[in-house]
Protein backbone atom coordinates (compact mmCIF):
# COMPACT_ATOMS: atom_id res chain seq x y z
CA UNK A 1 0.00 0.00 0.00
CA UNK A 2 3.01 2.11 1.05
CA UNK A 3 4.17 1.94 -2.69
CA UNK A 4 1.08 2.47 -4.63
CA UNK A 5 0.52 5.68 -2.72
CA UNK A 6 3.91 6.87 -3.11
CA UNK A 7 3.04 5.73 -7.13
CA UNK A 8 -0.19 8.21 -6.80
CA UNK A 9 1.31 11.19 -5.47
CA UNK A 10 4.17 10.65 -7.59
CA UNK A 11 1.62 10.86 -10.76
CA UNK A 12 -0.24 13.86 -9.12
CA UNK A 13 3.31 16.01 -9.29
CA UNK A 14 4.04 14.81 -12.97
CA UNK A 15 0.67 16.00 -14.06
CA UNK A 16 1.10 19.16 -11.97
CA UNK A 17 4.38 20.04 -13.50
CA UNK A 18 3.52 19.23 -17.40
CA UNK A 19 0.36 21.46 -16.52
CA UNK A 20 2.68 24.47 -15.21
CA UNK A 21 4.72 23.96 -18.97
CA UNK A 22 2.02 24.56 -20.93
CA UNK A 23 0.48 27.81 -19.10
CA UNK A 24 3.62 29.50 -19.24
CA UNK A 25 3.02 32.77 -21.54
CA UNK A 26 5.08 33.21 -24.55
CA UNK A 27 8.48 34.98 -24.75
CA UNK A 28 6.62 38.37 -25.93
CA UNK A 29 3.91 38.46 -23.58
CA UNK A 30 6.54 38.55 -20.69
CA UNK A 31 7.62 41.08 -18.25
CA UNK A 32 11.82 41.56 -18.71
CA UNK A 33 13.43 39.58 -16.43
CA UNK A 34 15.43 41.12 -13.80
CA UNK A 35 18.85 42.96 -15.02
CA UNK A 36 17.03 43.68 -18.35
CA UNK A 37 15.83 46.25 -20.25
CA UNK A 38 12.43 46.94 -22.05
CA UNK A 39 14.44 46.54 -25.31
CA UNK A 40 16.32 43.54 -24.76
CA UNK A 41 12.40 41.93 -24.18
CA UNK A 42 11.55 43.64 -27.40
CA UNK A 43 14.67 42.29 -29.38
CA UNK A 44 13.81 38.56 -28.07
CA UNK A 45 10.30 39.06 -29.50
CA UNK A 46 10.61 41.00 -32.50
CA UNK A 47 14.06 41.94 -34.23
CA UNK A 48 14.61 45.71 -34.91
CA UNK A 49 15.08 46.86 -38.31
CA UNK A 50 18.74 47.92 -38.82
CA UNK A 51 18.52 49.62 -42.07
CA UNK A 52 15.79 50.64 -45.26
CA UNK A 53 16.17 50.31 -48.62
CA UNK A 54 14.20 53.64 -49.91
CA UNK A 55 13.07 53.79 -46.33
CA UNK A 56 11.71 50.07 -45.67
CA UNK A 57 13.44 48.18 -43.69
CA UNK A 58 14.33 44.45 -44.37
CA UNK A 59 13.91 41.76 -41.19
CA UNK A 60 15.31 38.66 -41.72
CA UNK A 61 13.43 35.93 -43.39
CA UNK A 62 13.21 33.95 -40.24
CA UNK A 63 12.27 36.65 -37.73
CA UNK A 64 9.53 38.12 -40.15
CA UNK A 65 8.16 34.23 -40.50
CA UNK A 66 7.33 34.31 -36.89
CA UNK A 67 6.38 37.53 -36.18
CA UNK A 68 3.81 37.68 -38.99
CA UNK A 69 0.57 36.08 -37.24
CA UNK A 70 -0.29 38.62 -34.38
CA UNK A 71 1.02 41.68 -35.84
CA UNK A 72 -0.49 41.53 -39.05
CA UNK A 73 -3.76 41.39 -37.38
CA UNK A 74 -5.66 44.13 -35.85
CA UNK A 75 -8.99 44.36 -33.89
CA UNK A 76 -11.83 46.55 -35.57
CA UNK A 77 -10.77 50.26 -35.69
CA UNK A 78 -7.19 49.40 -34.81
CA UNK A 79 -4.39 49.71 -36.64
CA UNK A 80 -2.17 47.22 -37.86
CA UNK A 81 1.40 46.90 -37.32
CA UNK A 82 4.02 45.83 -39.92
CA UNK A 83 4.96 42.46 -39.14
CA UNK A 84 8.71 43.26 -37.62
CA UNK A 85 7.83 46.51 -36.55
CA UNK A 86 10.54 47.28 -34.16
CA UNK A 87 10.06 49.33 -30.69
CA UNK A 88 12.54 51.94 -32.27
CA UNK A 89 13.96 53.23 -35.04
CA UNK A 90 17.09 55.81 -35.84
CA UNK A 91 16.21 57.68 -38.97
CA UNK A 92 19.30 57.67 -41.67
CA UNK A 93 19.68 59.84 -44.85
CA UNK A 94 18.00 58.50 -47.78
CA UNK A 95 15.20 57.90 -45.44
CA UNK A 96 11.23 59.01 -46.85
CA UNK A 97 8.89 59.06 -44.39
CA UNK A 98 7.02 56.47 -46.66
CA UNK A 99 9.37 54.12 -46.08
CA UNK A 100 9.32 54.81 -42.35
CA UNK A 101 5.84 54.03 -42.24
CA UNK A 102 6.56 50.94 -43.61
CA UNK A 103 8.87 49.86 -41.10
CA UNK A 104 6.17 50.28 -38.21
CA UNK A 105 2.62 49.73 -40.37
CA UNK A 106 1.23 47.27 -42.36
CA UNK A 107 -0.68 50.19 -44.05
CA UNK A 108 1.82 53.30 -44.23
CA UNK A 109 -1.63 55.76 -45.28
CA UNK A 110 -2.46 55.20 -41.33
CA UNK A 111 1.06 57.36 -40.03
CA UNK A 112 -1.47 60.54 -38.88
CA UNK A 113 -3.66 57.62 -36.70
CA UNK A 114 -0.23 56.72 -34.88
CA UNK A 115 1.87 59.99 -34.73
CA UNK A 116 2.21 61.33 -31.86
CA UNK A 117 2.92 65.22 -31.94
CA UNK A 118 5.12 66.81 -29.24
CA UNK A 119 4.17 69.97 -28.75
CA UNK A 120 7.56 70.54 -26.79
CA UNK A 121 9.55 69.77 -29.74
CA UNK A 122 10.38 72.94 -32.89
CA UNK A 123 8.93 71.91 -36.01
CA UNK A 124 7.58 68.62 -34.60
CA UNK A 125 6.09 67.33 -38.23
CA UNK A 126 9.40 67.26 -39.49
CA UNK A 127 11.94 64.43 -38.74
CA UNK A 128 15.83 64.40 -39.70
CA UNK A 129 18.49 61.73 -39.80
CA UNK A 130 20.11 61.06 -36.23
CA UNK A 131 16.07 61.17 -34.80
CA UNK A 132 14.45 58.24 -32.79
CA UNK A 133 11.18 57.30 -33.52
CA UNK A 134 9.57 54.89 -30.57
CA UNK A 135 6.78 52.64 -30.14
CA UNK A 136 5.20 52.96 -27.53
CA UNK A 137 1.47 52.30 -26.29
CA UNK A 138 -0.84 54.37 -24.94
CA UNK A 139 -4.11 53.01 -23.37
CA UNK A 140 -3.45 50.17 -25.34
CA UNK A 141 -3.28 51.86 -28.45
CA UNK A 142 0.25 51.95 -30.82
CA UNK A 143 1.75 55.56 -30.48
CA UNK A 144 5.31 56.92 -32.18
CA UNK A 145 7.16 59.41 -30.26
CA UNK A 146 9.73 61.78 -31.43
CA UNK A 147 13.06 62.12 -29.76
CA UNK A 148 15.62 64.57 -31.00
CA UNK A 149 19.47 63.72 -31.11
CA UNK A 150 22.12 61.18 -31.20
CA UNK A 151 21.16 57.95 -29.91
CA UNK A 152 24.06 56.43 -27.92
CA UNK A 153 24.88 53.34 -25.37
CA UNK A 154 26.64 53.56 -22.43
CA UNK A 155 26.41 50.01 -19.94
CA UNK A 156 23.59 48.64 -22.15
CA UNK A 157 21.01 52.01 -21.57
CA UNK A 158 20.15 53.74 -24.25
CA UNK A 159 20.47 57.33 -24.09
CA UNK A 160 19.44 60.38 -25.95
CA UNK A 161 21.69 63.25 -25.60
CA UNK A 162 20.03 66.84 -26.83
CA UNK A 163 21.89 68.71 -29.53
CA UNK A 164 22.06 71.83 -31.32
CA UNK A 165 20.14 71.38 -34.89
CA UNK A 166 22.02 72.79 -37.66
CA UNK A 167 20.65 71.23 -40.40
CA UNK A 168 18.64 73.64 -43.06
CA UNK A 169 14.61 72.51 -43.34
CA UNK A 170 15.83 71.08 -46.52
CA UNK A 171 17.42 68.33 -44.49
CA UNK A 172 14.33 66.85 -43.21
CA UNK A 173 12.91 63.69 -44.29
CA UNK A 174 10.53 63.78 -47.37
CA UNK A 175 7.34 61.91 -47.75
CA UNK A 176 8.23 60.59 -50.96
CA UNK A 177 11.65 60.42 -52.86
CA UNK A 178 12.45 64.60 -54.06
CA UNK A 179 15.29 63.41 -56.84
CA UNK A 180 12.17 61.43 -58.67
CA UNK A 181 9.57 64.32 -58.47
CA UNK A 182 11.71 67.08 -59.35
CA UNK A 183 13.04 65.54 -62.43
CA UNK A 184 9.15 65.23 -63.22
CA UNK A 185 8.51 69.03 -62.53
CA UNK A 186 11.41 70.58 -64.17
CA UNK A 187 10.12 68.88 -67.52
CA UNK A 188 6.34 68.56 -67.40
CA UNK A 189 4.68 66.54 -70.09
CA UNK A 190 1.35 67.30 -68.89
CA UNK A 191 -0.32 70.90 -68.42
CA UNK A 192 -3.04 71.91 -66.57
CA UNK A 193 -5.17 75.21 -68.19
CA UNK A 194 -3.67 76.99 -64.79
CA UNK A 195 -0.11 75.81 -65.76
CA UNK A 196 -0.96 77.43 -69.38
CA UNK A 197 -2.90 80.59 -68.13
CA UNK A 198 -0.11 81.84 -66.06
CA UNK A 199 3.19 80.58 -67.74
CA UNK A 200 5.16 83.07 -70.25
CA UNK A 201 5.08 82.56 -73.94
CA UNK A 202 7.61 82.64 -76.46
CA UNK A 203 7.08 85.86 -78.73
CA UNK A 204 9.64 85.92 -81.34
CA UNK A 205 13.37 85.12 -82.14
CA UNK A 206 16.67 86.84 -83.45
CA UNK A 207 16.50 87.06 -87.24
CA UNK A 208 13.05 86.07 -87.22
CA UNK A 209 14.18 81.65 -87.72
CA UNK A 210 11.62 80.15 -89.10
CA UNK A 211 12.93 76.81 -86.75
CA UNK A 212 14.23 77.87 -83.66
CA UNK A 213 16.44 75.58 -82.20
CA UNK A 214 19.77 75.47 -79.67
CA UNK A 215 21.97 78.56 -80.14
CA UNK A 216 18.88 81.11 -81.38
CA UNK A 217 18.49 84.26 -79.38
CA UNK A 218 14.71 84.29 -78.36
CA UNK A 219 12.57 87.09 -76.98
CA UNK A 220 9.78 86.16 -74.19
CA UNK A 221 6.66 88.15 -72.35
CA UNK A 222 4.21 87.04 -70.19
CA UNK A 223 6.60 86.67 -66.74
CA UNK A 224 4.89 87.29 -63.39
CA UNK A 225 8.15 89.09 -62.09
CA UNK A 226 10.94 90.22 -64.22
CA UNK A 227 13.49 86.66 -64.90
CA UNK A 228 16.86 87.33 -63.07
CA UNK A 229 19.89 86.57 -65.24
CA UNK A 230 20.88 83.18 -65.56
CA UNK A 231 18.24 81.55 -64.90
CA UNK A 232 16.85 78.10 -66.70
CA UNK A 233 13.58 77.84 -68.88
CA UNK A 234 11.80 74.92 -70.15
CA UNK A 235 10.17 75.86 -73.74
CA UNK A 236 7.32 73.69 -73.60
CA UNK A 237 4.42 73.25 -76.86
CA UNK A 238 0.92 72.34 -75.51
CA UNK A 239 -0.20 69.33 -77.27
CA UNK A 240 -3.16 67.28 -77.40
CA UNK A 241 -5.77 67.98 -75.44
CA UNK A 242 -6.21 65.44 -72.29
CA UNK A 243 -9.98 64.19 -71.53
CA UNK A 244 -11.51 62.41 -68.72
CA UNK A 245 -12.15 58.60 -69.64
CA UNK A 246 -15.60 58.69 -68.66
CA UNK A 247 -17.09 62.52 -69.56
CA UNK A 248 -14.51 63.27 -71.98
CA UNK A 249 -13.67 66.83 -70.35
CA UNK A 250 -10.75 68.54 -71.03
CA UNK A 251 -8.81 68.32 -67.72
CA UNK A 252 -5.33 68.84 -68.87
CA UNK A 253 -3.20 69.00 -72.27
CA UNK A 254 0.24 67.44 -73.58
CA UNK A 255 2.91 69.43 -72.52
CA UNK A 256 5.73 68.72 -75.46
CA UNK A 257 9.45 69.90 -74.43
CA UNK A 258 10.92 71.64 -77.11
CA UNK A 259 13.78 72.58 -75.27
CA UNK A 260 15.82 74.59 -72.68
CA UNK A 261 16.30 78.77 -72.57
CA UNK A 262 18.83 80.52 -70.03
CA UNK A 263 18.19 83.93 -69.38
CA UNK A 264 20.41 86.72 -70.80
CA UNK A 265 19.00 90.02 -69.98
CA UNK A 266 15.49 90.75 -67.93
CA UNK A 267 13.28 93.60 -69.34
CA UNK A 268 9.97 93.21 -71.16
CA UNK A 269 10.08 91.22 -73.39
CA UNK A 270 13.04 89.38 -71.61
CA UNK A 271 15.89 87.58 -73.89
CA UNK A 272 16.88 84.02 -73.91
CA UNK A 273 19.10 81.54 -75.94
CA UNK A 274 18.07 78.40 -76.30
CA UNK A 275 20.75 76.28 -74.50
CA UNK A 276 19.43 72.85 -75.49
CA UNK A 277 17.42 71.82 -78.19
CA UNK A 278 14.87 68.81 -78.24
CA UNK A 279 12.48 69.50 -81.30
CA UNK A 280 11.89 73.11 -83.30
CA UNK A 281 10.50 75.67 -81.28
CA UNK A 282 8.36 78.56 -82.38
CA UNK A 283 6.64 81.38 -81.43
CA UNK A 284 3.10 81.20 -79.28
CA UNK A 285 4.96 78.11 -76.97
CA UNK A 286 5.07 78.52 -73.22
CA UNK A 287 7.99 79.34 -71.18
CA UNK A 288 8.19 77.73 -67.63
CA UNK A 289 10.28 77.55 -64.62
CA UNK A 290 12.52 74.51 -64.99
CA UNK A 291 12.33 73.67 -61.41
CA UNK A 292 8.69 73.73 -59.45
CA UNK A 293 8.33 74.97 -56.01
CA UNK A 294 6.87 71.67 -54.34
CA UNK A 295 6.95 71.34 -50.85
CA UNK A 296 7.15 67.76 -50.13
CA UNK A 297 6.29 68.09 -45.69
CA UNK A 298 3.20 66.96 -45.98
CA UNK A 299 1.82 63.33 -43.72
CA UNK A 300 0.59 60.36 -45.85
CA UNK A 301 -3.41 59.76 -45.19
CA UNK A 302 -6.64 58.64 -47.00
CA UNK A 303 -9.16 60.64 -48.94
CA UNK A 304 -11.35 62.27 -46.32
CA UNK A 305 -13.96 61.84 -49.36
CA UNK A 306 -14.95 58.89 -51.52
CA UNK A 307 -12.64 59.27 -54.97
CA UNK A 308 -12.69 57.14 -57.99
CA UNK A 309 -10.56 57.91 -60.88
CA UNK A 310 -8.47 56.97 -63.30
CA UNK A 311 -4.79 57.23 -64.48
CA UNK A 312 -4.47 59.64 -67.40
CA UNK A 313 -0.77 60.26 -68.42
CA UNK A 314 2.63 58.84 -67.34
CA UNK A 315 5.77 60.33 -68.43
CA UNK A 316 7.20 59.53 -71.32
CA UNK A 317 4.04 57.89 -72.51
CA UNK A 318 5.41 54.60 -71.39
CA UNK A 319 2.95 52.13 -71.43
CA UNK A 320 3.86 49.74 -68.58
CA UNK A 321 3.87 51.95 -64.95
CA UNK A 322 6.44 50.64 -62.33
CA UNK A 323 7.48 51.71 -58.87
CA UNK A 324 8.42 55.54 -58.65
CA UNK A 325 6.96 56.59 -61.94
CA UNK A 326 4.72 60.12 -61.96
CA UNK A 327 1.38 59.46 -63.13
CA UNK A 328 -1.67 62.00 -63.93
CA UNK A 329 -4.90 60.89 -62.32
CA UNK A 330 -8.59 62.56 -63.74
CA UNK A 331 -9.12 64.03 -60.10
CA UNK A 332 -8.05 67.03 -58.30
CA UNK A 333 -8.71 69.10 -55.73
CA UNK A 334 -12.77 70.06 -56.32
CA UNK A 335 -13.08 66.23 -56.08
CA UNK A 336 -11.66 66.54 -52.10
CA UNK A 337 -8.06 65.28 -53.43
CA UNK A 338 -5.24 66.80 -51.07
CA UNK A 339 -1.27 66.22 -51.45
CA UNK A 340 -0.33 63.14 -49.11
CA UNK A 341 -3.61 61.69 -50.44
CA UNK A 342 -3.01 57.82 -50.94
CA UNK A 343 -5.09 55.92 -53.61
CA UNK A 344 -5.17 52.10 -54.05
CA UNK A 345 -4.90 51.12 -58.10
CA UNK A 346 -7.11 48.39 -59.56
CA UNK A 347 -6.40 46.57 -62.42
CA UNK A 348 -9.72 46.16 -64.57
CA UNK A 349 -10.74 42.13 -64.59
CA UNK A 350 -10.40 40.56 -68.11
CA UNK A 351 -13.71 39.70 -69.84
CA UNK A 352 -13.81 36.19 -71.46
CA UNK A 353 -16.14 33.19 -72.25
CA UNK A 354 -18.02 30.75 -70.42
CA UNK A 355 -17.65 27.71 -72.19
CA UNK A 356 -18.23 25.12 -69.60
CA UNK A 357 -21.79 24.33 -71.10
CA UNK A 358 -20.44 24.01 -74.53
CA UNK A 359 -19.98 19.85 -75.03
CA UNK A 360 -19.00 18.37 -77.91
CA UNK A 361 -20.02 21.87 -79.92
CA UNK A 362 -17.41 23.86 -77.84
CA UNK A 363 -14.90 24.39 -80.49
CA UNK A 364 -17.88 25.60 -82.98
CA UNK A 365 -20.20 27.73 -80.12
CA UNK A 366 -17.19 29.18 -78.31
CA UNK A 367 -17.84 32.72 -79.88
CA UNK A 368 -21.37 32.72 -78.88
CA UNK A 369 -21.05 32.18 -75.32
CA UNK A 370 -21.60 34.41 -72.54
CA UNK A 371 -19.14 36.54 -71.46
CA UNK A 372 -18.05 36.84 -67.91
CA UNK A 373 -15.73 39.61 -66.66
CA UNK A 374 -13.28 38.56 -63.63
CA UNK A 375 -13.22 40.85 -60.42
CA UNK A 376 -10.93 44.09 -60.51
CA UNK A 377 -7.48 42.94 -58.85
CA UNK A 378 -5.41 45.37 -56.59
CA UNK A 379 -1.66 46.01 -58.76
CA UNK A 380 -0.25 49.00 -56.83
CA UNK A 381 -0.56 52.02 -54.27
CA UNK A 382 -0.52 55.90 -55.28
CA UNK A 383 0.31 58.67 -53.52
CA UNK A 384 -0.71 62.45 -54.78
CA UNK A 385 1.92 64.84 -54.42
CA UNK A 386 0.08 68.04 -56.35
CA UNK A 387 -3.32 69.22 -57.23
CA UNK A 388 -5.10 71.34 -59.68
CA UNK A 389 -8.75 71.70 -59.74
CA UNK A 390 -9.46 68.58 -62.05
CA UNK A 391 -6.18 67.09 -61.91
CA UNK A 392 -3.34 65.60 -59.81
CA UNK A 393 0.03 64.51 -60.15
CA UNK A 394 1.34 61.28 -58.34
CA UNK A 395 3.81 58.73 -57.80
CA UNK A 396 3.22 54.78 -57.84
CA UNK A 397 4.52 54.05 -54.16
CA UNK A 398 4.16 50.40 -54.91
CA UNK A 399 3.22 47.65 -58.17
CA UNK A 400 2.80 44.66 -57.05
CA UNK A 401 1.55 44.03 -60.84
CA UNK A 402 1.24 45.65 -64.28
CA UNK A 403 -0.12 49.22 -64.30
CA UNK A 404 -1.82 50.84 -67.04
CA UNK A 405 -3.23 53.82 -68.24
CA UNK A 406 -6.78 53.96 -67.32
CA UNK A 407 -6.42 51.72 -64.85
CA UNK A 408 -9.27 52.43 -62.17
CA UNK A 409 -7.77 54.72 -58.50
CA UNK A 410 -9.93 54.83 -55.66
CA UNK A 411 -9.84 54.70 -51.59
CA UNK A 412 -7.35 52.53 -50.02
């Protein structure tokens, strides 16, 4: 009797302890153990992102395997984290805030629901390399702080030391990448009646040359303040008219480049010479800045109204539209479009035949069966960077397939 009892309570303490295994709570649902920091816990659970690649950062393989069940998830009205979204992050140059989205949201349009403004903090919209960017929670709810200066270590704590900012406004992070952008502005190849209305026109030429072209002295009018001396022209023809898919309005026109003018003395009518030559230029063409003021500060966010669109133009009338290419959409700012706006792209579903019914006829009735058109599918993710009235320019953020013109835009 003495043994089977001692066999009992020997049973009782092996189911006890096999029971205590399996209650234990995972690795990231843990307090830090004792010695450690908040990070270190973080690190065990999630790996940080250590550098971005046009400002996404790149976990490795493993790590993002694990970590992609609860964070890709998100309860009703919450929003969802990326993945690896780390508990910090040092901005570097080369950095877009896009891309910083990305490292912290599965969605990067949701940045306004998650930024936390510091209203201690000069400028605090604006973020430059050498800043710290934390994740933190706030009544339960995902929040990113800003923390100025050089992030340093000293015994395993992680400390921010303050610093004097010396950096020009220019230095701050963009929303999208400026280099892509500006090299659309300084040559535009599509014109909104505004863009015509208020841009300078080319009135005549030296000699009176019946095809004006690089060298030619050319005389212009129409400036909004006298030109200053060296400065650089676009010569641009206005083509084609450009109409909406649907109501086939005029919202826009081609805007040819015929070439490039440099200032050589101000006055009314100004003179130019044509510095670079890319077709015949002639009198009655507009004259435009080369470079566009376009402040690039603003936040990533969703329509606050319902938009649905279409994609116009693209530069150089490519027909296939990848990553980082401007497009023109066929709504603007009367249709509640704002710069920052982000619009998902749909690819239109193929129509084709329902033959299943056809039997031993199918190869003869194939033509006359019903058509069936396949759903819309989701190829990419646009971002508007400026607005006319009808119009707006954008960039394709993302293509995760082929993009076309026409291709339906609408709310994320």
């Amino acid at each position: 009797m003495l043994i089977g009892r001692h066999r009992v309570m020997a049973l009782i303490l092996s189911v006890g302890l096999v029971a205590g295994c399996r209650s234990e709570r995972p690795l990231s649902e843990r307090a830090p153990e004792a010695g450690g920091t908040a990070d270190t816990a973080q690190a065990a659970a999630a790996p940080a992102s250590t550098s971005t690649d046009q400002g996404s950062a790149m976990p490795a393989p493993a790590a993002a395997d694990a970590a992609a069940g609860p964070a890709a998830t998100a309860p009703a009205g919450e929003v969802a984290l990326a993945p690896s979204a780390p508990d910090h992050y040092v901005v570097k140059r080369g950095d877009t805030l896009w891309g910083i989205a990305k490292v912290f949201l599965r969605d990067p349009w949701h940045w306004p629901e998650i930024w936390q403004v510091n209203p201690q903090i000069h400028n605090p919209h604006l973020i430059y390399p050498g800043d710290t960017l934390r994740l933190v929670y706030i009544e339960g709810h995902p929040q990113l702080v800003l923390q100025r200066g050089a992030e340093m270590r000293r015994g395993g704590e992680v400390r921010l030391e303050p610093r004097v900012r010396s950096e020009p406004l220019e230095a701050a992070v963009t929303t999208i990448p400026y280099e892509t952008v500006a090299a659309f502005m300084s040559k535009p190849s599509v014109l909104s009646a505004e863009d015509i209305e208020r841009a300078a026109y080319l009135l005549a030429s030296l000699n009176n040359h019946a095809a004006i072209a690089e060298g030619n002295t050319i005389y212009a009018r129409g400036f909004k303040k006298p030109p200053e001396v060296g400065m650089t022209y676009n010569v641009v023809r206005v083509g084609d008219p450009l109409r909406d898919p649907d109501t086939h309005k005029i919202l826009g026109y081609d805007g040819i480049l015929a070439g490039l003018a440099r200032v050589t003395r101000s006055g009314d009518p100004a003179t130019l010479v044509m510095t670079e030559s890319t077709q015949e230029a002639e009198p009655g063409d507009k004259v435009m800045p080369s470079r566009a003021d376009l402040p690039l500060d603003f936040i990533p966010s969703a329509p606050q109204h319902k938009i649905a669109g279409r994609i116009m133009a693209v530069r150089d009338g490519v027909t296939m539209i990848g990553q980082y290419e401007v497009v023109v959409i066929d709504r603007g700012a009367r249709d509640g479009l704002a710069a920052g706006n982000v619009l998902a792209v749909y690819k239109a579903g193929e129509v084709v035949r329902d033959n299943e019914k056809g039997g031993f006829l199918q190869g003869t009735t194939k033509f006359l069966a019903p058509k069936v058109r396949l759903p819309d599918e989701r190829s990419g993710t646009f971002m508007v960077f400026k607005t006319f009235d009808h119009i707006s320019y954008g960039l394709i953020m993302e293509a995760e397939n082929i993009i076309r013109v026409g291709d339906r835009v609408e709310n994320p």
